[in-house]
C-alpha atoms as a PDB file:
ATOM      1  CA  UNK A   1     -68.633 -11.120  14.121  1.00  0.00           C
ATOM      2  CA  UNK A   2     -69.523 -14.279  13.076  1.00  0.00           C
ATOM      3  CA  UNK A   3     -69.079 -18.037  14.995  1.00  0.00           C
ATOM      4  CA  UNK A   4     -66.277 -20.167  13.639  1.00  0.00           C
ATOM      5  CA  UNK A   5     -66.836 -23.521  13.428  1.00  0.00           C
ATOM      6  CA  UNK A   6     -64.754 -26.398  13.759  1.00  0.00           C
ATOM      7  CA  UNK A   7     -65.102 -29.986  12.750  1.00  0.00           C
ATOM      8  CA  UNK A   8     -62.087 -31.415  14.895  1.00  0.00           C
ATOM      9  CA  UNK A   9     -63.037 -34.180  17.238  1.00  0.00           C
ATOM     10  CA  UNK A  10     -61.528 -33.253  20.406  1.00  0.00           C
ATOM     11  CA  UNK A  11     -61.493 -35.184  23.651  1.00  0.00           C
ATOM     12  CA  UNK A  12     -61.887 -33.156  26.658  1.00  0.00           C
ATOM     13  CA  UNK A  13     -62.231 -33.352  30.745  1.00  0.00           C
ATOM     14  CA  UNK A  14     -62.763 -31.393  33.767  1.00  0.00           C
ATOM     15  CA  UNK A  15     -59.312 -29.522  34.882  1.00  0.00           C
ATOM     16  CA  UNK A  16     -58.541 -26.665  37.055  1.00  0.00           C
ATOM     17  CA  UNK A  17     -58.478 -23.229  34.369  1.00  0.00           C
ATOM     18  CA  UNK A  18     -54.951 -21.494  34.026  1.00  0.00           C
ATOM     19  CA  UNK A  19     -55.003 -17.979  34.347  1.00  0.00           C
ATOM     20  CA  UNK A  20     -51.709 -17.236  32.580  1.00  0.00           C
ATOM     21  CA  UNK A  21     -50.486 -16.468  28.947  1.00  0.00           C
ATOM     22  CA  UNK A  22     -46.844 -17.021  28.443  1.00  0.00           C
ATOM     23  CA  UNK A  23     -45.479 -18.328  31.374  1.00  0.00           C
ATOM     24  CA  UNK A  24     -43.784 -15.731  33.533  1.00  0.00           C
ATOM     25  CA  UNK A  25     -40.660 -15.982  31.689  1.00  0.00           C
ATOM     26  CA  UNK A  26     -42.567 -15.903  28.121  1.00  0.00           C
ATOM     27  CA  UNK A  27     -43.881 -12.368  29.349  1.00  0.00           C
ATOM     28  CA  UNK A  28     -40.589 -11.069  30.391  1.00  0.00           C
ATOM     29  CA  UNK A  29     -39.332 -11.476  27.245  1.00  0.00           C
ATOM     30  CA  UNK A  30     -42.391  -9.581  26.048  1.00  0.00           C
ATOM     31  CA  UNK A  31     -40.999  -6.922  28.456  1.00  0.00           C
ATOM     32  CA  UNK A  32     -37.194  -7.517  26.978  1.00  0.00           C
ATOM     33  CA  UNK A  33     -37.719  -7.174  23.664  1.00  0.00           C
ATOM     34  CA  UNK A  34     -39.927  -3.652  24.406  1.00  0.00           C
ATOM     35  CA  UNK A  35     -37.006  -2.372  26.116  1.00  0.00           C
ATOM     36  CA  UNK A  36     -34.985  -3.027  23.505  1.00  0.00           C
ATOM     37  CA  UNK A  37     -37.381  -1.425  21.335  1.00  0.00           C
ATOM     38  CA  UNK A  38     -37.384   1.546  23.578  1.00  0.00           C
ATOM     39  CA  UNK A  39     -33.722   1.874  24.205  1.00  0.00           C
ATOM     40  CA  UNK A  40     -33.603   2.363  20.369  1.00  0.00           C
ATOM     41  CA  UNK A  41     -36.484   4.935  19.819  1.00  0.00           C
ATOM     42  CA  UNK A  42     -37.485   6.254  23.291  1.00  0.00           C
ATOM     43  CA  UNK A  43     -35.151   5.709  25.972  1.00  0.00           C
ATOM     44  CA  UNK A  44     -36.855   8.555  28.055  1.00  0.00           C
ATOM     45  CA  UNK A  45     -40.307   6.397  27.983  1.00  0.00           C
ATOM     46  CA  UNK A  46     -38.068   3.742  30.179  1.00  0.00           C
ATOM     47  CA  UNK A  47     -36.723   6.498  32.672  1.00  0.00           C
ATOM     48  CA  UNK A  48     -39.997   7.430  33.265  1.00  0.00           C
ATOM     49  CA  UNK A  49     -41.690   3.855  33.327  1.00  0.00           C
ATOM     50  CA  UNK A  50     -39.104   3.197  36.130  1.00  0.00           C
ATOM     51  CA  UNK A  51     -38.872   5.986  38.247  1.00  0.00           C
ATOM     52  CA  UNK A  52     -42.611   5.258  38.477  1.00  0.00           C
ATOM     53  CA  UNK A  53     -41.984   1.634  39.159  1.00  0.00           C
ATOM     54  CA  UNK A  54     -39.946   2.705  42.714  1.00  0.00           C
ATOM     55  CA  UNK A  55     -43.881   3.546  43.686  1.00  0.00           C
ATOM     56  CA  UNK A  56     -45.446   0.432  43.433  1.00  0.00           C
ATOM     57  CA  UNK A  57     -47.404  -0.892  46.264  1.00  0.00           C
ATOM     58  CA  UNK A  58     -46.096  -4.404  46.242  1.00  0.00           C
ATOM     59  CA  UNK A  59     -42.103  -3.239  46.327  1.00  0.00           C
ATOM     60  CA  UNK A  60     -41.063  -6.448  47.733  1.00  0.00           C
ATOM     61  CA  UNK A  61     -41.173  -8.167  44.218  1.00  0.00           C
ATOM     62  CA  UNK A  62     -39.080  -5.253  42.292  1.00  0.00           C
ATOM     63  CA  UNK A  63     -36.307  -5.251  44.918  1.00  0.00           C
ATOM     64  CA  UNK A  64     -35.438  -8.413  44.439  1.00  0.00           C
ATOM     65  CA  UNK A  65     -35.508  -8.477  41.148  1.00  0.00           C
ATOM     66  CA  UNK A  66     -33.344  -5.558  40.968  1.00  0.00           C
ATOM     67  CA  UNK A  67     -31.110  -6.581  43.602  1.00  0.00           C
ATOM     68  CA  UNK A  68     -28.579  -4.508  43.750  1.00  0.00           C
ATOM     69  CA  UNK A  69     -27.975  -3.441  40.032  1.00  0.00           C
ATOM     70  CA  UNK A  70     -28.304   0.425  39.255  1.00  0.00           C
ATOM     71  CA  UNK A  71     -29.014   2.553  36.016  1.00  0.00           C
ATOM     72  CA  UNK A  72     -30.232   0.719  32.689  1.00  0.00           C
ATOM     73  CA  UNK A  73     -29.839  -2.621  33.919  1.00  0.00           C
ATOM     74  CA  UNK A  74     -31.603  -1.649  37.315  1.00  0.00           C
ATOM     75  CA  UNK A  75     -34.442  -0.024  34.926  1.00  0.00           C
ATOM     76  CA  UNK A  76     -34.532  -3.133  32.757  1.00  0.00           C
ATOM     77  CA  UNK A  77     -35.146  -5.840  35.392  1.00  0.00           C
ATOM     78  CA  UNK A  78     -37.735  -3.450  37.097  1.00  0.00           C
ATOM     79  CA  UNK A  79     -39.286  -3.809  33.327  1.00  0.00           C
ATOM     80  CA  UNK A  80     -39.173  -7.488  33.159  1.00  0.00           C
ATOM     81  CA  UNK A  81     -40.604  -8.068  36.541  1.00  0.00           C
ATOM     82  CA  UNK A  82     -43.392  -5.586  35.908  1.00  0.00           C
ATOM     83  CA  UNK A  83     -44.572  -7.846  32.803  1.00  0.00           C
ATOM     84  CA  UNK A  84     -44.796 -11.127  34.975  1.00  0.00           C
ATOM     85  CA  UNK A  85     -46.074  -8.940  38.280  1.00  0.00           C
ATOM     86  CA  UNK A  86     -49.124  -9.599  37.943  1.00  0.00           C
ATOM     87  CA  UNK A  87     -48.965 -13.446  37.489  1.00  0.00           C
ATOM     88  CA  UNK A  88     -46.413 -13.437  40.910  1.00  0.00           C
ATOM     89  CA  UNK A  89     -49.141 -11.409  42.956  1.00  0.00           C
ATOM     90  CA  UNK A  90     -51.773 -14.101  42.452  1.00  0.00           C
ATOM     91  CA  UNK A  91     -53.800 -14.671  45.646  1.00  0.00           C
ATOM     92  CA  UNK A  92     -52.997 -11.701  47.020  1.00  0.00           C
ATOM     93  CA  UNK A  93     -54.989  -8.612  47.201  1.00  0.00           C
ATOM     94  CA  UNK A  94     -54.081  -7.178  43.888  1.00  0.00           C
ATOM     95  CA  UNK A  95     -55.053 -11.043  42.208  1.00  0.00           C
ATOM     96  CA  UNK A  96     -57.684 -10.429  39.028  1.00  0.00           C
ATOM     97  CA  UNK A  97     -57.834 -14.143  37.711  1.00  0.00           C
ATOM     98  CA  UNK A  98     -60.586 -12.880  34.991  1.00  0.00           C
ATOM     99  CA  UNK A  99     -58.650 -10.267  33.451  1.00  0.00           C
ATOM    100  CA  UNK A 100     -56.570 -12.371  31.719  1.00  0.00           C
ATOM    101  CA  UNK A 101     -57.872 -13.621  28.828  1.00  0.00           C
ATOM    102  CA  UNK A 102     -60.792 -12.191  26.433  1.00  0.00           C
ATOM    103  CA  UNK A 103     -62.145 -15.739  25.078  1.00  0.00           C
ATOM    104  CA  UNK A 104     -64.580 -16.310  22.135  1.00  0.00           C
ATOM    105  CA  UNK A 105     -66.402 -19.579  21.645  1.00  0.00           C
ATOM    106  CA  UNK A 106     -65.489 -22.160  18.838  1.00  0.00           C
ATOM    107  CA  UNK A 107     -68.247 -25.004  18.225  1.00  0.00           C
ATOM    108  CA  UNK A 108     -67.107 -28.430  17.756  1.00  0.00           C
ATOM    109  CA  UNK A 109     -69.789 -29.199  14.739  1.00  0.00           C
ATOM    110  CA  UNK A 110     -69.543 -32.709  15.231  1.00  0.00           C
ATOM    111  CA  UNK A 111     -69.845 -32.793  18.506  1.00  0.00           C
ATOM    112  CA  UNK A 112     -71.947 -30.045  19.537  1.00  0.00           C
ATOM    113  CA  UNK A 113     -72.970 -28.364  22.780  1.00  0.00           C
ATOM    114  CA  UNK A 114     -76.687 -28.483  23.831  1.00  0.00           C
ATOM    115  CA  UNK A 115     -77.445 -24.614  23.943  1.00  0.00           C
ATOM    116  CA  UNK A 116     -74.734 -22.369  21.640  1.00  0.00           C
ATOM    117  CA  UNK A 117     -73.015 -19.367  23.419  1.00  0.00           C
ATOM    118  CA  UNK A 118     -73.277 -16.467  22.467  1.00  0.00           C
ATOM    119  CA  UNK A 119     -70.970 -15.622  19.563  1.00  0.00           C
ATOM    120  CA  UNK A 120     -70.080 -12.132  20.225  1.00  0.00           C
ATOM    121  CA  UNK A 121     -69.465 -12.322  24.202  1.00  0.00           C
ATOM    122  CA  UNK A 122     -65.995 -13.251  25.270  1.00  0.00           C
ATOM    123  CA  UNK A 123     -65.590 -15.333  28.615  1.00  0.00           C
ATOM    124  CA  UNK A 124     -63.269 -13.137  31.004  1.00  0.00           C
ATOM    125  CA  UNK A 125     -62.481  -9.426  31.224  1.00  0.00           C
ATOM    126  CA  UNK A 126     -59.018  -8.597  29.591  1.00  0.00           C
ATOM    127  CA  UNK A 127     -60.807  -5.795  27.217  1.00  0.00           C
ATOM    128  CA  UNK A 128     -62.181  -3.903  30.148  1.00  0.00           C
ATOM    129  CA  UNK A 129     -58.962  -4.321  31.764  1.00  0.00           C
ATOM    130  CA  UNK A 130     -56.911  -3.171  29.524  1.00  0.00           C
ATOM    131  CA  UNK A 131     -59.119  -0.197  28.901  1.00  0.00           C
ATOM    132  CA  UNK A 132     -59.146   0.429  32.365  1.00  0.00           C
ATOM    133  CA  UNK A 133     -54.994   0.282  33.505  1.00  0.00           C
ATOM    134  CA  UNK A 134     -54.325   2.005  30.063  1.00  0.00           C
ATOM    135  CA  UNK A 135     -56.505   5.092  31.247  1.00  0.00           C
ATOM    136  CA  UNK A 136     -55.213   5.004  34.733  1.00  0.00           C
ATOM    137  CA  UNK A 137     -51.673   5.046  33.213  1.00  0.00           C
ATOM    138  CA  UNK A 138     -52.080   8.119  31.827  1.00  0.00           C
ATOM    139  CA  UNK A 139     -54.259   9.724  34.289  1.00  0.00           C
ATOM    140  CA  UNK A 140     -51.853  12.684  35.129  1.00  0.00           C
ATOM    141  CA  UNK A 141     -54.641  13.089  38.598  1.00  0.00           C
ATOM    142  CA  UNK A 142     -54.082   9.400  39.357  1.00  0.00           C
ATOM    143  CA  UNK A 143     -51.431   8.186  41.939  1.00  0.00           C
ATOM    144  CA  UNK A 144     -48.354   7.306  41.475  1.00  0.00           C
ATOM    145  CA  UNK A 145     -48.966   3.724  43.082  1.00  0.00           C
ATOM    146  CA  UNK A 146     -52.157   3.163  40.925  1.00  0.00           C
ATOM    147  CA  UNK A 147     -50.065   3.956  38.065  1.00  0.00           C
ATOM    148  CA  UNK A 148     -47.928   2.067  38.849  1.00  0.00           C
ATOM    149  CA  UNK A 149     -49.668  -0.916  39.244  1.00  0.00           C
ATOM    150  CA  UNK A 150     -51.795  -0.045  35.891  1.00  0.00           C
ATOM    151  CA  UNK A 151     -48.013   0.195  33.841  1.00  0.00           C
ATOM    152  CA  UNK A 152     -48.070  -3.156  34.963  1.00  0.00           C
ATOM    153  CA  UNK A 153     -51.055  -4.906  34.053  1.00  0.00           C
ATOM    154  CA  UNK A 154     -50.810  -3.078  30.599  1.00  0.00           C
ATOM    155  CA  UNK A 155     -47.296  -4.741  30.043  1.00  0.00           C
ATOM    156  CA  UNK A 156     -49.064  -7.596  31.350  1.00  0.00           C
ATOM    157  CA  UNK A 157     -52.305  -7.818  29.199  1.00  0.00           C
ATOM    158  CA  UNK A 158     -50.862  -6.856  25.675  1.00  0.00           C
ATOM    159  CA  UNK A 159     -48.932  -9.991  26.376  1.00  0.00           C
ATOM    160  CA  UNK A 160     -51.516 -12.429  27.254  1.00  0.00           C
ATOM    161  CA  UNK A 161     -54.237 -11.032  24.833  1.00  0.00           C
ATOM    162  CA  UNK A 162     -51.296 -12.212  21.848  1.00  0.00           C
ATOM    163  CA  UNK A 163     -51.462 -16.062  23.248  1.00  0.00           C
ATOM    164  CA  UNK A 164     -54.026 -17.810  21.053  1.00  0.00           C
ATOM    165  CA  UNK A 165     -55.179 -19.972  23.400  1.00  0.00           C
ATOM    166  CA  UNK A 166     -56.594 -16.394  25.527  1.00  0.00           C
ATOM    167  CA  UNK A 167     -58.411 -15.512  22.353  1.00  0.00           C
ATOM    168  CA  UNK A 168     -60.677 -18.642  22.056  1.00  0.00           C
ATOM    169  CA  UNK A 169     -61.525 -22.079  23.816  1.00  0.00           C
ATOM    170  CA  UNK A 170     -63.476 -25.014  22.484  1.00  0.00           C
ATOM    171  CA  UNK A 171     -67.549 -25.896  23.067  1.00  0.00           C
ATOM    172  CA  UNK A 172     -69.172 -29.097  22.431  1.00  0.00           C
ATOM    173  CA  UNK A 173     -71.814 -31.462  24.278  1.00  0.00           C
ATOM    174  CA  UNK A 174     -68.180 -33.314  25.629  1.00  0.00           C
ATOM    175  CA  UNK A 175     -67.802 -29.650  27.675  1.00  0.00           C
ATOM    176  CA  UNK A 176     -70.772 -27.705  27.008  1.00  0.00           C
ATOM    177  CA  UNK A 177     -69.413 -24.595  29.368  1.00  0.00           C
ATOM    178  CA  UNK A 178     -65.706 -24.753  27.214  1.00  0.00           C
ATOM    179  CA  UNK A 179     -62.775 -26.197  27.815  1.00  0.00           C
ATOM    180  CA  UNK A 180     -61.483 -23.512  29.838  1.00  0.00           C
ATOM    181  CA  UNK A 181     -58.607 -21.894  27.258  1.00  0.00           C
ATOM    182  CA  UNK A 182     -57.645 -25.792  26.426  1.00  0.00           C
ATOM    183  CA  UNK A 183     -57.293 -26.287  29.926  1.00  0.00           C
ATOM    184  CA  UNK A 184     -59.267 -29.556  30.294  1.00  0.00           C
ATOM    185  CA  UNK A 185     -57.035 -31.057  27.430  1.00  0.00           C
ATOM    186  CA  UNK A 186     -53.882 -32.771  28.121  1.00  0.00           C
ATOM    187  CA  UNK A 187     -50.676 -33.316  25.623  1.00  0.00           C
ATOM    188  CA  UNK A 188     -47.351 -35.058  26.546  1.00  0.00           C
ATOM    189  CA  UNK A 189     -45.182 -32.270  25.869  1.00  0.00           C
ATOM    190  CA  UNK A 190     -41.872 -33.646  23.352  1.00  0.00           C
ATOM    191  CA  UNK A 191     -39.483 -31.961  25.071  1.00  0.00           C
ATOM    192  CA  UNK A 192     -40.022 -32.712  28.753  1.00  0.00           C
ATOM    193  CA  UNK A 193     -41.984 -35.920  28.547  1.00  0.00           C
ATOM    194  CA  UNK A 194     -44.572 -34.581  30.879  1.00  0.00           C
ATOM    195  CA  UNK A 195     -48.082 -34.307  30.649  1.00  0.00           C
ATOM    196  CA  UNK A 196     -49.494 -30.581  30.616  1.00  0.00           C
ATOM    197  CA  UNK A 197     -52.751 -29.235  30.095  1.00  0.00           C
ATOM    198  CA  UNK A 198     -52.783 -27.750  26.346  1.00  0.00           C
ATOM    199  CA  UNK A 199     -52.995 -24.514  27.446  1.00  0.00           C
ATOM    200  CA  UNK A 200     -50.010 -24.799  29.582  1.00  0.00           C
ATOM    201  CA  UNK A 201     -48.229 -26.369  26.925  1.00  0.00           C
ATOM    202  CA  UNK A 202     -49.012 -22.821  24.749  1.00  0.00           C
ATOM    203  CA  UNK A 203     -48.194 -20.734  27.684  1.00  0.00           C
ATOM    204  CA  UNK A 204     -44.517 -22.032  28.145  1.00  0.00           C
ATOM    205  CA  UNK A 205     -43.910 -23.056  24.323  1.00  0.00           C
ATOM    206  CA  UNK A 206     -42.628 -19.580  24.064  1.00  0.00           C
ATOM    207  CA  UNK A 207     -39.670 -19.124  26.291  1.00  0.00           C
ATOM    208  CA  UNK A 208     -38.971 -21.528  29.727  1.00  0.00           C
ATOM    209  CA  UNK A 209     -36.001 -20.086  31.078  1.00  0.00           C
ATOM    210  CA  UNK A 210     -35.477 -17.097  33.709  1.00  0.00           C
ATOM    211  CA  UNK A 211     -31.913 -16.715  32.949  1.00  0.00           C
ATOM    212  CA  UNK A 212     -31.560 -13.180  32.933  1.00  0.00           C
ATOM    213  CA  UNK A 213     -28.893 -13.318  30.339  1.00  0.00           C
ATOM    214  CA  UNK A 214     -30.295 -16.289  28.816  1.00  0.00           C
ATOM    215  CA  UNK A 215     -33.314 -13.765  28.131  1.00  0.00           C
ATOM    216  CA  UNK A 216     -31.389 -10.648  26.857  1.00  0.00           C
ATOM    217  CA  UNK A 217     -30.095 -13.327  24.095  1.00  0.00           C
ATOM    218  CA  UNK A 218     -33.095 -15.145  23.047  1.00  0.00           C
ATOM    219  CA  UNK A 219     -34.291 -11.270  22.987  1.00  0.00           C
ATOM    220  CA  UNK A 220     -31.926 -10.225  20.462  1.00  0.00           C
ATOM    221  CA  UNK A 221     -32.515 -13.251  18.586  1.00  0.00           C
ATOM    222  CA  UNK A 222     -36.078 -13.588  18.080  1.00  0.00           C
ATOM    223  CA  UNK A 223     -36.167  -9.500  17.330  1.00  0.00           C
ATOM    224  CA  UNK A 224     -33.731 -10.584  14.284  1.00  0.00           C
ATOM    225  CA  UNK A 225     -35.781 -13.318  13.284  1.00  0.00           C
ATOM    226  CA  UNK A 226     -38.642 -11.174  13.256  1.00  0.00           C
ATOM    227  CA  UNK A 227     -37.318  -7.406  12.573  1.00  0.00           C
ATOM    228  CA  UNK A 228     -40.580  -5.023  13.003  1.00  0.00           C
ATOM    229  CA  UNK A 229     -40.440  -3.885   9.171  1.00  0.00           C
ATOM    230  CA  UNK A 230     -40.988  -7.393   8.105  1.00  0.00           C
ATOM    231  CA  UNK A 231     -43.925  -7.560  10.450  1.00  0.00           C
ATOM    232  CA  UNK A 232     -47.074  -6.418   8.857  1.00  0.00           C
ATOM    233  CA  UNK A 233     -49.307  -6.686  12.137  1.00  0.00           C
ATOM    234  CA  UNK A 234     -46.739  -3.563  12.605  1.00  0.00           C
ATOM    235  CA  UNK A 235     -47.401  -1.215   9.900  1.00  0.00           C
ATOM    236  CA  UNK A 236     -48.765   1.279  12.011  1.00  0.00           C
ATOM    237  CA  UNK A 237     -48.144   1.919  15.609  1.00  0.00           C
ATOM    238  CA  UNK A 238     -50.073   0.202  18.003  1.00  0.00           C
ATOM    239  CA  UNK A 239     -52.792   2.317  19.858  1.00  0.00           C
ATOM    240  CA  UNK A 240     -54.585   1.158  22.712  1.00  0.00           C
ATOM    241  CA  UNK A 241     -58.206   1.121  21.393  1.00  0.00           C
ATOM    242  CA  UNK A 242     -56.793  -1.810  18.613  1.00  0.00           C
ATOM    243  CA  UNK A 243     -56.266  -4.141  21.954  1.00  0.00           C
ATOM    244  CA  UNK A 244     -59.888  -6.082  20.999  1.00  0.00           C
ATOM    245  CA  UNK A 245     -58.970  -6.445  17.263  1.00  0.00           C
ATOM    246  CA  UNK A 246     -55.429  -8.371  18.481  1.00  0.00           C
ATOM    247  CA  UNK A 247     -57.683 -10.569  19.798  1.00  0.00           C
ATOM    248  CA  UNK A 248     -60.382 -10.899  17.435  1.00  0.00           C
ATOM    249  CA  UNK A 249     -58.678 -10.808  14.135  1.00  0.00           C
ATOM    250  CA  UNK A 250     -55.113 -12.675  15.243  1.00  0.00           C
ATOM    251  CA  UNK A 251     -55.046 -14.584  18.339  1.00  0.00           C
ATOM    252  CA  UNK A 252     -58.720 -16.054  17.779  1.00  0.00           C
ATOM    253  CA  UNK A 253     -57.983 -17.405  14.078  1.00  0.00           C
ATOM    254  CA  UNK A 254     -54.730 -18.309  15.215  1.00  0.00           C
ATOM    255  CA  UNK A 255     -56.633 -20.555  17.992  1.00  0.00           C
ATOM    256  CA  UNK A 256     -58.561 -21.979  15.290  1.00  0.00           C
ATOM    257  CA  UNK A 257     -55.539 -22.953  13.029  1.00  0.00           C
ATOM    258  CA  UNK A 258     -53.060 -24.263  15.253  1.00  0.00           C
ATOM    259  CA  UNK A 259     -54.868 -25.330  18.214  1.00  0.00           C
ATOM    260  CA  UNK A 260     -58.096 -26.710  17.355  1.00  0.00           C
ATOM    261  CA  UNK A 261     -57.687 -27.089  13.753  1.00  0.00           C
ATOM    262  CA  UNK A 262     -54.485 -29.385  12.986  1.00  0.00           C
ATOM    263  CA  UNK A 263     -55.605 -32.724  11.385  1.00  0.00           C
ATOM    264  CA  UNK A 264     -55.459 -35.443  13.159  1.00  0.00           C
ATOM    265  CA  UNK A 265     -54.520 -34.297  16.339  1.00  0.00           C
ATOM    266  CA  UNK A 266     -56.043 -35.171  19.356  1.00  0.00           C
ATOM    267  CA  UNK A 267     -55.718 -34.802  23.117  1.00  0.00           C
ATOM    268  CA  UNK A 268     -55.459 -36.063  26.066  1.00  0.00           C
ATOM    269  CA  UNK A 269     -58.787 -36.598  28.649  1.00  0.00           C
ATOM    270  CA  UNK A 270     -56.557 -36.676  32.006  1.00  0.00           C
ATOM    271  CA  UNK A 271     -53.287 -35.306  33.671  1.00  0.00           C
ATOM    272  CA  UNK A 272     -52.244 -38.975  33.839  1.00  0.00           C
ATOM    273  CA  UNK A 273     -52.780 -40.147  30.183  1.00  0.00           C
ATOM    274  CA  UNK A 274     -52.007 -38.183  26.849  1.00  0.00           C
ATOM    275  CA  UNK A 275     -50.796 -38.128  23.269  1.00  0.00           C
ATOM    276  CA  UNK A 276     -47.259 -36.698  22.626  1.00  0.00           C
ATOM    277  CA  UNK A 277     -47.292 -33.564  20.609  1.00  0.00           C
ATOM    278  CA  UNK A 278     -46.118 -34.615  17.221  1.00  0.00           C
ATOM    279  CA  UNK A 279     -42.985 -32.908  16.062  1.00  0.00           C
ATOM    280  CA  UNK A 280     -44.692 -31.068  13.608  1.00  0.00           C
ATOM    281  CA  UNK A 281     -47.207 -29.759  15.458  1.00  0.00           C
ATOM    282  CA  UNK A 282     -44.293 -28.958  17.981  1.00  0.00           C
ATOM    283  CA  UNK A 283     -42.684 -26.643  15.722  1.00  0.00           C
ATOM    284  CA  UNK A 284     -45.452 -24.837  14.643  1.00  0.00           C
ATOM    285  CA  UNK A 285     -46.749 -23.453  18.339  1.00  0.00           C
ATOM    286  CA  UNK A 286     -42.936 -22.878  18.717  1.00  0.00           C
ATOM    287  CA  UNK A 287     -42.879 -20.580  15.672  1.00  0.00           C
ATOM    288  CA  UNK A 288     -46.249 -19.179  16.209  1.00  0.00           C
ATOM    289  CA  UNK A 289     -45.350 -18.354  20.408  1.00  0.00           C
ATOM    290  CA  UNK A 290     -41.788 -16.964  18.971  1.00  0.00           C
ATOM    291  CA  UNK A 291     -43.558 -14.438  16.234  1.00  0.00           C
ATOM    292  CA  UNK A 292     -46.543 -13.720  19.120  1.00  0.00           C
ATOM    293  CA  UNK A 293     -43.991 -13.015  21.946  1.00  0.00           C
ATOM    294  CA  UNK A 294     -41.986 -10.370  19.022  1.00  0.00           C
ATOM    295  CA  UNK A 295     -45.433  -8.481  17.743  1.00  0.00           C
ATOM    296  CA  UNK A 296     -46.106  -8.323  21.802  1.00  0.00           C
ATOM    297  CA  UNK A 297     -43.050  -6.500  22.887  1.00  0.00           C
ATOM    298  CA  UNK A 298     -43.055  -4.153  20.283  1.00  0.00           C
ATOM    299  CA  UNK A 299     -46.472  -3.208  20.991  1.00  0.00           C
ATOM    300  CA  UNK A 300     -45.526  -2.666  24.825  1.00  0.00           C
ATOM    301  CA  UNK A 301     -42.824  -0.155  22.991  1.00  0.00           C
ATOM    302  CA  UNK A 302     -45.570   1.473  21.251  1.00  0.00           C
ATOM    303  CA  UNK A 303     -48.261   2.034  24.109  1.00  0.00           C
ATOM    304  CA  UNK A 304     -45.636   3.068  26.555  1.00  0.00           C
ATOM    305  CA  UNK A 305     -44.640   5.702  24.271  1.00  0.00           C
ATOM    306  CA  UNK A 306     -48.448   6.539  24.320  1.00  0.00           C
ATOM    307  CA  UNK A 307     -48.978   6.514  27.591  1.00  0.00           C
ATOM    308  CA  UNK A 308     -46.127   8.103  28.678  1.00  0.00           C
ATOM    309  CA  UNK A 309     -46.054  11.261  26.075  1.00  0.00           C
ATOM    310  CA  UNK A 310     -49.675  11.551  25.921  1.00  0.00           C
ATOM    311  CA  UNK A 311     -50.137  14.774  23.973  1.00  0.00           C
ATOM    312  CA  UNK A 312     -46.412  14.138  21.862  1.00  0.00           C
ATOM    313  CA  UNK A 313     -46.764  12.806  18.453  1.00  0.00           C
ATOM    314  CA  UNK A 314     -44.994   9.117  18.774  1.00  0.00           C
ATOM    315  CA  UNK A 315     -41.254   9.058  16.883  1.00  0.00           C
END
């Protein structure tokens, strides 16, 4: 693979890194519109994904967010809390903070670092990961809590690896080790009027509320706006092993396009001072998060039906 360059001047500071892609509520509508998906095609794949749920470790979490409902609407809030689980057990034992994001390095030419990285080695671990929780998902040997907690981080991962800004991050002699995923940039977000980190800003561009209902409809209309024929990332059924190339060959050029590569738009050095997003640019990380969020939860259709019929040809 070749290095992308970039000639975009970018301003950039020290910050804290983000470890999430979508916000929590941006990844349970990941998990939404796959249930959907699945109530359509395979509604045994979510009987089985949530009878296996009621064996996870952590069952605090899943209680409450099933409360006290029971059948499909116990099985789909079991669903949309195992896409965000692994986001709510941070600092806990079962915390990974590097397998979230599978990074590759774009070079500010104008302003460039002192030593190049390495073009073909992505910062953090999401590949292995994934590779990893999708095996122990189907391990029929493995235990029921492992696989549990693997459905999850598989939910989890084909979500974040579809946010551009956990595809690439930005290197020049301003932030010669990267700007951590955009998280050393800062933009006054339209909307709110607060400053965020750029990477935040991506993370939450996609869906902000937790509304249970509120999801269900923003659900139904984003999977309209986007129907999966019209959807050529979709022509075939996704398969596990294609988890680097969603990366490599979408996320990562769509990092370079609409993140780092919009004329004339810079960002912010501090939490306390920062640009507004321009409308324009506004509305295209809105579209781009909508589409992302769609191609995710369809893909979470298509490897649960993988994992969870192993030797069964997929409908």
């Amino acid at each position: 693979m070749r290095l992308f360059t970039t000639t975009v001047v970018l301003l950039i500071a020290v910050a804290p890194v983000t470890g999430a892609a979508w916000t929590r509520q941006g990844h349970m509508m990941t998990a939404q519109i796959a249930y959907e998906q699945l109530l359509l095609v395979a509604p045994d794949v979510i009987d089985a994904a949530s009878t296996l749920l009621d064996s996870h470790p952590d069952r605090g979490a899943f209680e409450v967010a099933a409360g006290r409902t029971v059948g499909r609407e116990r099985a789909r809030r079991l669903f949309l809390e195992c896409s965000r689980w692994p986001d709510d057990a941070r600092k806990t034992a079962y915390d990974h903070p590097t397998w979230h994001a599978s990074a590759l390095p774009i070079i500010d030419v104008k302003l460039p670092p002192p030593v190049a990285p390495a073009a073909d080695v992505p910062a953090f671990e999401a590949l292995q990961a994934f590779d990893l929780n999708f095996r122990t998902l189907r391990d029929p040997i493995a235990s029921p809590a492992d696989r549990a907690v693997a459905l999850c981080w598989v939910m989890h991962l084909a979500g974040d690896i579809h946010q551009p800004l956990h595809a690439a991050q930005l290197f020049s002699s301003r932030f010669p080790q990267g700007d951590l995923l955009g998280s050393n940039q800062f933009v006054t977000d339209p909307k709110a009027g607060k400053i965020v980190s750029l990477h935040w800003y991506w993370d939450d561009s996609a869906n902000s509320s937790d509304d249970q209902g509120e999801i269900a409809r923003k659900a139904t209309q984003w999977m309209e706006r986007f129907p999966r024929v019209t959807l050529p990332e979709l022509r075939t059924p996704a398969r596990a092993a294609d988890f680097g190339l969603w990366a490599t060959q979408e996320s990562y050029p769509l990092a370079m396009q609409y993140v780092y590569g919009l004329a004339n738009q810079a960002f912010g050095t501090t939490s306390t001072e920062a640009p507004s997003m321009t409308q324009e640019h506004a509305r295209k990380i809105e579209d781009v998060a909508q589409r992302r969020v769609v191609v995710a939860g369809y893909r979470i259709a298509d490897l649960l039906q993988d994992a969870f019929r192993m030797n069964k040809e997929q409908p």
